[in-house]
Protein backbone atom coordinates (compact mmCIF):
# COMPACT_ATOMS: atom_id res chain seq x y z
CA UNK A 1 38.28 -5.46 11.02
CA UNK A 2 35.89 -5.53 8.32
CA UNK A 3 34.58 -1.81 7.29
CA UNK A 4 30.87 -1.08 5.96
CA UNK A 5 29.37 2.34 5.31
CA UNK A 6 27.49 3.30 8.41
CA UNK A 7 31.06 3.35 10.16
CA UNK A 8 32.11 6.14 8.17
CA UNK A 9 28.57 7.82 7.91
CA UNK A 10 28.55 8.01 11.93
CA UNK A 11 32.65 9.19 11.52
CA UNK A 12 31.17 11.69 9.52
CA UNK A 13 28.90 12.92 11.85
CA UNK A 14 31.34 14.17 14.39
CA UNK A 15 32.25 16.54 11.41
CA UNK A 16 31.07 20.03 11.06
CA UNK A 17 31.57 21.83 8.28
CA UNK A 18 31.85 25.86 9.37
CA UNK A 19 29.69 26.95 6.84
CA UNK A 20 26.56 25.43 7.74
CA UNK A 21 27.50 24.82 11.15
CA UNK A 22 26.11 21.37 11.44
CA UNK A 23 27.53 18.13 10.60
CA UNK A 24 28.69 16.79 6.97
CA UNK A 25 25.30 15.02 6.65
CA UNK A 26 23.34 17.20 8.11
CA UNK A 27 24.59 19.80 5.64
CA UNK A 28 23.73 17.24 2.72
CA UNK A 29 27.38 17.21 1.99
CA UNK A 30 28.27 13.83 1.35
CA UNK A 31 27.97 13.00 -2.59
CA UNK A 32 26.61 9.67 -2.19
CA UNK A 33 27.32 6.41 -0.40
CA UNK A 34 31.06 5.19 0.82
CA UNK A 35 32.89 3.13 -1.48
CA UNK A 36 34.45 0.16 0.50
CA UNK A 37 37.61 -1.95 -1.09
CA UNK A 38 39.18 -4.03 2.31
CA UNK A 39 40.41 -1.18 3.59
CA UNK A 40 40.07 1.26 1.32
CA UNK A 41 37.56 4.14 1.82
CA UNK A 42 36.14 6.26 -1.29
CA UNK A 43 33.50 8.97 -0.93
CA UNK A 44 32.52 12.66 -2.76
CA UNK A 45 31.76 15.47 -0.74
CA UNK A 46 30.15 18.51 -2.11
CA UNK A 47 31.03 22.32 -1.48
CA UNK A 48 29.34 25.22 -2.28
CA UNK A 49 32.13 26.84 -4.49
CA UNK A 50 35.83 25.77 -5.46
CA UNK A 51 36.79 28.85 -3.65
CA UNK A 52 34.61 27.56 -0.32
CA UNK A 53 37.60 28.51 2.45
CA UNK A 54 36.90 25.77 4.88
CA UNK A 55 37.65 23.03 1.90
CA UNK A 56 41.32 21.98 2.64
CA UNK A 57 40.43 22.07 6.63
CA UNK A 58 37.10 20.35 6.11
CA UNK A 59 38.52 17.12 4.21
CA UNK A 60 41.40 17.32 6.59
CA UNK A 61 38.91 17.10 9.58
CA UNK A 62 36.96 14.16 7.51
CA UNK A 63 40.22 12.25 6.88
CA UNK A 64 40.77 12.30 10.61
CA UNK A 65 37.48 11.59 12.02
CA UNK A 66 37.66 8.69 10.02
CA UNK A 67 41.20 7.04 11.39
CA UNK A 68 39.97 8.21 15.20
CA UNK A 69 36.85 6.86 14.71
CA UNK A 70 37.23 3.99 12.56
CA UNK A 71 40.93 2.60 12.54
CA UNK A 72 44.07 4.32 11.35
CA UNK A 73 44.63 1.66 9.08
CA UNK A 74 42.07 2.97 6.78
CA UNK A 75 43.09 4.34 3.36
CA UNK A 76 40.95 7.33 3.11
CA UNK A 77 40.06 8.67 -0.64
CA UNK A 78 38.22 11.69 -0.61
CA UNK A 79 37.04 13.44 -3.87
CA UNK A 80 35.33 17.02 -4.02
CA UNK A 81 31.96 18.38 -6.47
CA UNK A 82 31.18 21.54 -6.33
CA UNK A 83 27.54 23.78 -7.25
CA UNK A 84 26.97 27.00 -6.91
CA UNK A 85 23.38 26.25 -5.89
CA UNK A 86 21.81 23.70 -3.22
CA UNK A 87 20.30 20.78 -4.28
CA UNK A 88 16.15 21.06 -3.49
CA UNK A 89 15.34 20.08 0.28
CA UNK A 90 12.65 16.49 -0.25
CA UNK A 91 9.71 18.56 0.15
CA UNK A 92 10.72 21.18 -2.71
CA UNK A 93 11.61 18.16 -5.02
CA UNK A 94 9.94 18.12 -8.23
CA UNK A 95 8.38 21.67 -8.25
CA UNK A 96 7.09 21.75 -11.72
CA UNK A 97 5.76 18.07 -11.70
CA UNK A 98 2.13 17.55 -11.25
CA UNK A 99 1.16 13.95 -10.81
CA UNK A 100 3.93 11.10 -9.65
CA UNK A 101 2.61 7.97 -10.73
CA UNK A 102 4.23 4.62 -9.74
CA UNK A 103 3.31 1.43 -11.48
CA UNK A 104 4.11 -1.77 -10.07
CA UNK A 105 3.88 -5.61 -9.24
CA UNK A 106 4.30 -8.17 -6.51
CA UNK A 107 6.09 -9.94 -8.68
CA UNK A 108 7.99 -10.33 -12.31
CA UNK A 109 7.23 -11.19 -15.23
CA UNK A 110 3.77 -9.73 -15.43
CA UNK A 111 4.77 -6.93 -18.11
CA UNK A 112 4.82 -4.55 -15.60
CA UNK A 113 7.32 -2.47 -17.82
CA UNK A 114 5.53 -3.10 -21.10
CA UNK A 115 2.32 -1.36 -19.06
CA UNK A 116 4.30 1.57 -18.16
CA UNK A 117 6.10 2.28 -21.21
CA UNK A 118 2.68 2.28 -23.24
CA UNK A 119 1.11 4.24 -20.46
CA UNK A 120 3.70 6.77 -20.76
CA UNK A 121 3.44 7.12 -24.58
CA UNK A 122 -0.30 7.03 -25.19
CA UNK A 123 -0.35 9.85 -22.46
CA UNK A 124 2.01 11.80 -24.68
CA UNK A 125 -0.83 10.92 -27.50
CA UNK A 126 -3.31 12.29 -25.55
CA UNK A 127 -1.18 15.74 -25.52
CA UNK A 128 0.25 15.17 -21.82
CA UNK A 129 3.79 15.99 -20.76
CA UNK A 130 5.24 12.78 -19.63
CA UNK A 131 8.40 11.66 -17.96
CA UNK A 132 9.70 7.52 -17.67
CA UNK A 133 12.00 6.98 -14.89
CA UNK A 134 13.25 3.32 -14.92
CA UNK A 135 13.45 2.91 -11.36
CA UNK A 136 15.08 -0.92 -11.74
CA UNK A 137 18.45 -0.30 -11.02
CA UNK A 138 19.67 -3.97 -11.35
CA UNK A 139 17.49 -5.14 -14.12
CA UNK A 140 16.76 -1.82 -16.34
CA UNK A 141 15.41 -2.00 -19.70
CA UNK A 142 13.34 0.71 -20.72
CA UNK A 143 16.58 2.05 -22.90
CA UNK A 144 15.81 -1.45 -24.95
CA UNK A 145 12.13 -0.87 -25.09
CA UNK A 146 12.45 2.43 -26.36
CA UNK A 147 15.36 1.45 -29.05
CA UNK A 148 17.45 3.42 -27.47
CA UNK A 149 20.71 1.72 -25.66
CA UNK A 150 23.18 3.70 -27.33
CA UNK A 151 22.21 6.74 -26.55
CA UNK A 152 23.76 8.72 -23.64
CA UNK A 153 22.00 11.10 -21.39
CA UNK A 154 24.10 15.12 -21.30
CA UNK A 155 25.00 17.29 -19.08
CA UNK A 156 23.11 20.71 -18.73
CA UNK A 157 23.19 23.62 -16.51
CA UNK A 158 19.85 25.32 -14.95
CA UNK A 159 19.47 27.38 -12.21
CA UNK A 160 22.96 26.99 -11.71
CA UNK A 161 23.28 23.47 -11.25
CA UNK A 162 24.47 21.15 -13.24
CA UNK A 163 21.90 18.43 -14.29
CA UNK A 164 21.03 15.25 -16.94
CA UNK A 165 19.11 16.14 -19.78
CA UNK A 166 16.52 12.81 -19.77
CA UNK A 167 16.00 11.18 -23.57
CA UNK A 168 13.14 12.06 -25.17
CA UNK A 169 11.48 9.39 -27.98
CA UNK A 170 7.33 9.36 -28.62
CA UNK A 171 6.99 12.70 -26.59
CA UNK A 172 7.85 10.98 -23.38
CA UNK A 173 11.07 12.32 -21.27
CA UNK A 174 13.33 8.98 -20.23
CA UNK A 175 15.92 8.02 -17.80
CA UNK A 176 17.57 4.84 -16.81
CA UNK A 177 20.41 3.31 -14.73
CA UNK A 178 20.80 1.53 -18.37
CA UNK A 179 22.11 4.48 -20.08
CA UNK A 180 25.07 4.78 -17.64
CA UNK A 181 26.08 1.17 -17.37
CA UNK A 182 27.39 -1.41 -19.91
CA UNK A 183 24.39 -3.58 -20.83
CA UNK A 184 26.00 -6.86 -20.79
CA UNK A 185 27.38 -6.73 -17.47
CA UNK A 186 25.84 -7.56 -13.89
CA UNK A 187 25.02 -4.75 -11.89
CA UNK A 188 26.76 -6.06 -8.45
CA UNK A 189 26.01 -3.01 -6.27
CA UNK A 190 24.95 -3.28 -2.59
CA UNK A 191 21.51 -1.69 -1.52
CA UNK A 192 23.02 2.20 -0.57
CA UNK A 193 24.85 2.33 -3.93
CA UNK A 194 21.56 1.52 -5.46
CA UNK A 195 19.21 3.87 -3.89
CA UNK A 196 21.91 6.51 -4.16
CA UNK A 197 22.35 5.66 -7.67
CA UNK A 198 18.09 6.20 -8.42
CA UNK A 199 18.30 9.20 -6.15
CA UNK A 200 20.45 11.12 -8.08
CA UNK A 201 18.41 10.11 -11.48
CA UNK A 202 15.49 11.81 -9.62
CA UNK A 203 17.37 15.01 -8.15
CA UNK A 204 20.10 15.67 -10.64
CA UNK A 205 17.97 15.10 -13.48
CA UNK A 206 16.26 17.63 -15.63
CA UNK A 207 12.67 16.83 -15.46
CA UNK A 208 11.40 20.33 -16.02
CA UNK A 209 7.37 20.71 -16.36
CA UNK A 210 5.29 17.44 -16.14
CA UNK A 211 1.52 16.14 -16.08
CA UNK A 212 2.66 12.90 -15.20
CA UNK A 213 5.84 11.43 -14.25
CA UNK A 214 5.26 7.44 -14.37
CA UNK A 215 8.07 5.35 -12.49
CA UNK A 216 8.85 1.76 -13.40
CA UNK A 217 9.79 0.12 -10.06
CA UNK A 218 10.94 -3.73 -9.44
CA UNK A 219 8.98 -6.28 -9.23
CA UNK A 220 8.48 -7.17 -5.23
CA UNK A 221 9.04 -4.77 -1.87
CA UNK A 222 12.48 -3.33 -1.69
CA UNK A 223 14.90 -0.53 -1.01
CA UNK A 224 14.15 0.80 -3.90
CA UNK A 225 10.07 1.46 -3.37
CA UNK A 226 10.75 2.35 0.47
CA UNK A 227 13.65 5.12 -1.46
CA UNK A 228 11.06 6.25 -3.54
CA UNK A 229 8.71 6.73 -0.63
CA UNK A 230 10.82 8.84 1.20
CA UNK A 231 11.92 11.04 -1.68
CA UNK A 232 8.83 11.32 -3.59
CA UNK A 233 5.09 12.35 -2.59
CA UNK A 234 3.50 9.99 -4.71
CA UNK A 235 0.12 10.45 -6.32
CA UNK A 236 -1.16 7.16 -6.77
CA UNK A 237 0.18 3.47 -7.23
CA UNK A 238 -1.26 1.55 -10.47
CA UNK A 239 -0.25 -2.39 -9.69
CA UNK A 240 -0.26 -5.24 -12.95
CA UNK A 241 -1.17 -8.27 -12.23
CA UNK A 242 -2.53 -11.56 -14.68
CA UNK A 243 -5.12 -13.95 -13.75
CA UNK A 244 -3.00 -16.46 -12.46
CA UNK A 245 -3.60 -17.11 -9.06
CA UNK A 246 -0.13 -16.85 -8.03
CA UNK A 247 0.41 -13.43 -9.71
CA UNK A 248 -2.93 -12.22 -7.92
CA UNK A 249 -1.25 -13.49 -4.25
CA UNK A 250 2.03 -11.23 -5.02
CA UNK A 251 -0.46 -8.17 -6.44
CA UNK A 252 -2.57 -8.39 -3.12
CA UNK A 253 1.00 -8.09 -0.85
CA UNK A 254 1.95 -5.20 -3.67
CA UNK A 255 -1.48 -3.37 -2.98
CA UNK A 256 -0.76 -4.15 1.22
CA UNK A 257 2.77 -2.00 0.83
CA UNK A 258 0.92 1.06 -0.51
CA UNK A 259 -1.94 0.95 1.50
CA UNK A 260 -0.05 0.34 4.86
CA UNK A 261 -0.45 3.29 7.25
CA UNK A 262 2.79 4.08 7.99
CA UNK A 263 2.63 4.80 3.20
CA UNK A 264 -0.93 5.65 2.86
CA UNK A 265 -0.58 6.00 -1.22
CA UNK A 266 -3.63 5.72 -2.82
CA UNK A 267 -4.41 2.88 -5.17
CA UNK A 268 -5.41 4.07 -8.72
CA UNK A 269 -6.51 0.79 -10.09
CA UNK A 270 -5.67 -2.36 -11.16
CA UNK A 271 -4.41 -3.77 -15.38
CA UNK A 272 -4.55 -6.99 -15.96
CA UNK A 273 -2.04 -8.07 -18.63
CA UNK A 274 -2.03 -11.27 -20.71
CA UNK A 275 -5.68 -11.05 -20.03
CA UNK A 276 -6.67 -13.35 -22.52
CA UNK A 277 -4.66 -14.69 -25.82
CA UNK A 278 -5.39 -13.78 -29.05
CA UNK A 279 -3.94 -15.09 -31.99
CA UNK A 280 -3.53 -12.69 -35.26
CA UNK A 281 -5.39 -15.14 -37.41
CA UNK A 282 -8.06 -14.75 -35.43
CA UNK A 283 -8.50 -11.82 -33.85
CA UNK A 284 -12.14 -12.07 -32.75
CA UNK A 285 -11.08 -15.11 -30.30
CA UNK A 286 -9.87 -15.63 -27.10
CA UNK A 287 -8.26 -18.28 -25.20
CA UNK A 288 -7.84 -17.83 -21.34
CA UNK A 289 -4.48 -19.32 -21.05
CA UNK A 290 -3.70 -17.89 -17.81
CA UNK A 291 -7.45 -18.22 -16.23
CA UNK A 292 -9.95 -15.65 -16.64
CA UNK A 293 -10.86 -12.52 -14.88
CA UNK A 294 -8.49 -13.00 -12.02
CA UNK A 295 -7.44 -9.24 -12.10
CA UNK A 296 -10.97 -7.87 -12.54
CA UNK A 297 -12.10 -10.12 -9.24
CA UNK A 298 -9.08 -8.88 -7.12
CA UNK A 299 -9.84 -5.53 -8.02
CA UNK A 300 -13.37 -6.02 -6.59
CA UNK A 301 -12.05 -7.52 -4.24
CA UNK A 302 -9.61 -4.98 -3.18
CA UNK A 303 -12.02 -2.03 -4.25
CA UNK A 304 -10.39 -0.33 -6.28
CA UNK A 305 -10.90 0.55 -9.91
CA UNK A 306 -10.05 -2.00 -12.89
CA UNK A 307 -8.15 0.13 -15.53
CA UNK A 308 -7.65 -2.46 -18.40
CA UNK A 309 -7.68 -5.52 -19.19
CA UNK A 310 -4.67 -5.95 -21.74
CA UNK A 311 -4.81 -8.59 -24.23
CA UNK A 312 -1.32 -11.26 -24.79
CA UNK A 313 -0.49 -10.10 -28.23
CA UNK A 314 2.59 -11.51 -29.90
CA UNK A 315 3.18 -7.79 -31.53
CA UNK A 316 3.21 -6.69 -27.97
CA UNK A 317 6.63 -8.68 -27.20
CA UNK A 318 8.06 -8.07 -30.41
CA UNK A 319 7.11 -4.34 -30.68
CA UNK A 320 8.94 -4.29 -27.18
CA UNK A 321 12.05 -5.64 -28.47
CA UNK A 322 11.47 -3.80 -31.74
CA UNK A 323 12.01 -0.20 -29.51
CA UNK A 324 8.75 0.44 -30.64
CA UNK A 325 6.15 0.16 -27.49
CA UNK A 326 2.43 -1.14 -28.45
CA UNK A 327 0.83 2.42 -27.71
CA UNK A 328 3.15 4.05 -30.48
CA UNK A 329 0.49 2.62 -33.55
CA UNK A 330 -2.78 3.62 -32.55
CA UNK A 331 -4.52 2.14 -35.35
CA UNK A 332 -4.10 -1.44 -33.64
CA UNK A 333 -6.10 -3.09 -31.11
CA UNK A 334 -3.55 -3.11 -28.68
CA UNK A 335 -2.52 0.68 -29.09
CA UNK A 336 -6.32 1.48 -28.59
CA UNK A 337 -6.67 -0.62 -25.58
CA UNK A 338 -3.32 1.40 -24.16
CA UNK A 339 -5.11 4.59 -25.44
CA UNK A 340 -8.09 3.59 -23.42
CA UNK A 341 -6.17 2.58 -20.48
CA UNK A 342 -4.30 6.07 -19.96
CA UNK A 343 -7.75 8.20 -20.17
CA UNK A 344 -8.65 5.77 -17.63
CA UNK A 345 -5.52 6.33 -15.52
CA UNK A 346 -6.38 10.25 -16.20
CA UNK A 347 -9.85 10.09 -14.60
CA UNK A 348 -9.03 8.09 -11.62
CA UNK A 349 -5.94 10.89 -11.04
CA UNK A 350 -8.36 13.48 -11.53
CA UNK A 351 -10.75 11.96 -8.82
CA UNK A 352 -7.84 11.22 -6.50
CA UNK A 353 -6.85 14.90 -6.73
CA UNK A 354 -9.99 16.15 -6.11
CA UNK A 355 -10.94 13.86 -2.84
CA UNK A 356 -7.24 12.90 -1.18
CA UNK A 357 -4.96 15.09 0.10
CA UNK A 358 -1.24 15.25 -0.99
CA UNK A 359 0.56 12.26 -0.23
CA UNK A 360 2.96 12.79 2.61
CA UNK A 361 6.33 11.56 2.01
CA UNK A 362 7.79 8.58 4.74
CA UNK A 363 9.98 10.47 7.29
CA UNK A 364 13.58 9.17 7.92
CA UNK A 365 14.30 8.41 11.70
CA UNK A 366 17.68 8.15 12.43
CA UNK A 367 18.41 5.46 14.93
């Protein structure tokens, strides 16, 4: 037989734990998503305490659930984490975090990533607290953007729980998938492992107080952005696009997700990157290499605000790969258009705030 994780999610459910009285995942006890090797099972539960008294019975119960349920065949591996405090429920995620801010594209290779890593620093500039969560599990690199790949995120205890301190660099708080994973290796993990994965960056992170927390998601409609919806209430959606025609077809399906009314996020606006070319011999010119004004008619369009209109820069890309973000000089044209573009971003939030009510996070139905 071949195994997958929903048979030993719905195993799991047959199991209740004594303390809580309900089921394993009802009781949020499993750690994260089975582990499947042929026939080899792998999974974490959490307990309260080391000293919880229903622990030996509990994984006893789970091993056997599992080989009635499942097949006796099945080598069961079950390791234990413990906290002394619960993790939040959804709606109590995030207490101290004001404004949730995603930024993203229909497609790649727009310089989505660029946008939100010099929308997250020139907020710091404008004396914000900011958080960066690099919510591209299999193609991170915000650790490269901010020079930062070596670095490794700690371990800290609050509240009683033990969470990851986030890097800071340019006043902005950041965590990625890329600080836990070797950079010059594949990330072959299957959609649960994934969205578990960017879960726990969100809920076993220490975020602490925010104005804005800005998340960098993949290009396209995935897991990850319907994740996301169901674990975050999310201010507003800010979606890059460039003129090209085929960039403004993906950036209409992007706005569609948000705005579908089953999401109901409100768009903030629209950037359009690579706007126009400019060479650094002549910076008074520009060459529309990619059309011209295609973001600033789909935002019409669309009706919703255009934020900026970002020039393509050659410092850009190289500041990028430098670890040093265009919005960290603000003496340069590009830093002041970034500078511009975030007290843009801060207006529209303001206005949102002020006429929308919270966004409600998607509810989970269990089939």
């Amino acid at each position: 037989m071949t195994l997958y994780p929903k048979l030993i999610t719905d195993a799991l459910l047959t199991v209740v734990y004594p303390g809580t009285k309900k089921n394993l995942i009802e009781s949020e006890m499993l750690a994260d998503q089975p582990s499947i090797d042929g026939m080899k099972v792998r999974f974490t539960l959490i307990f309260p305490r080391e000293t919880d008294p229903f622990l030996k019975s509990t994984l006893k119960a789970a091993e056997a659930a599992i080989h009635y349920h499942v097949s006796k065949e099945v080598e069961v591996t079950i390791e234990t984490e413990f906290r002394s405090a619960p993790r939040p429920t959804v709606d109590k995620l995030l207490p101290q975090v004001k404004n949730i801010i995603a930024v993203s594209s229909g497609k790649g290779g727009v310089g989505k990533s660029t946008v939100s890593a010099s929308l997250a620093i020139a907020l710091a500039k404008l004396g914000y607290k900011v958080g960066l969560l690099d919510t591209d599990i299999f193609g991170p690199s915000m650790p490269k953007m901010f020079g930062v790949e070596d670095e490794r995120p700690y371990a800290v205890e609050v509240d009683g729980r033990k969470l990851v301190e986030p890097i800071e660099k340019y006043g902005v708080k950041l965590l990625s998938i890329g600080f836990f994973v070797n950079p010059g290796t594949a990330t072959l993990w299957r959609g649960g492992m994934a969205t578990s994965a960017l879960k726990q960056l969100i809920t076993d992170a220490n975020w602490g107080e925010l104005d804005y927390f800005i998340l960098d998601t993949p290009p396209g409609t995935s897991d990850i952005h319907l994740t996301l919806l169901q674990t975050l209430s999310i201010t507003g959606a800010i979606i890059v696009t460039t003129p090209q025609k085929v960039a403004l077809a993906d950036a209409r399906k992007g706005i569609d997700m948000y705005r579908n009314e089953n999401v109901n996020v409100p768009i903030l606006g629209l950037v359009e990157n690579m706007a126009w070319f400019t060479p650094a011999e002549l910076p008074e010119n520009k060459y529309y290499i990619f059309g011209r004004d295609g973001g600033k008619d789909l935002a019409k369009e669309m009706g919703c605000p255009l934020l900026a209109q970002i020039p393509l820069v050659q410092s850009i890309c190289e500041n990028g790969d430098a670890g040093t973000p265009a919005a960290v000089k603000v003496d340069t044209v590009t830093g002041q258009a970034f500078i511009s573009f975030a007290q843009a971003v801060v207006t529209v939030t303001n206005r949102r705030n002020a006429e929308l009510p919270k966004t409600k996070i998607i509810e989970v139905h269990n089939q």
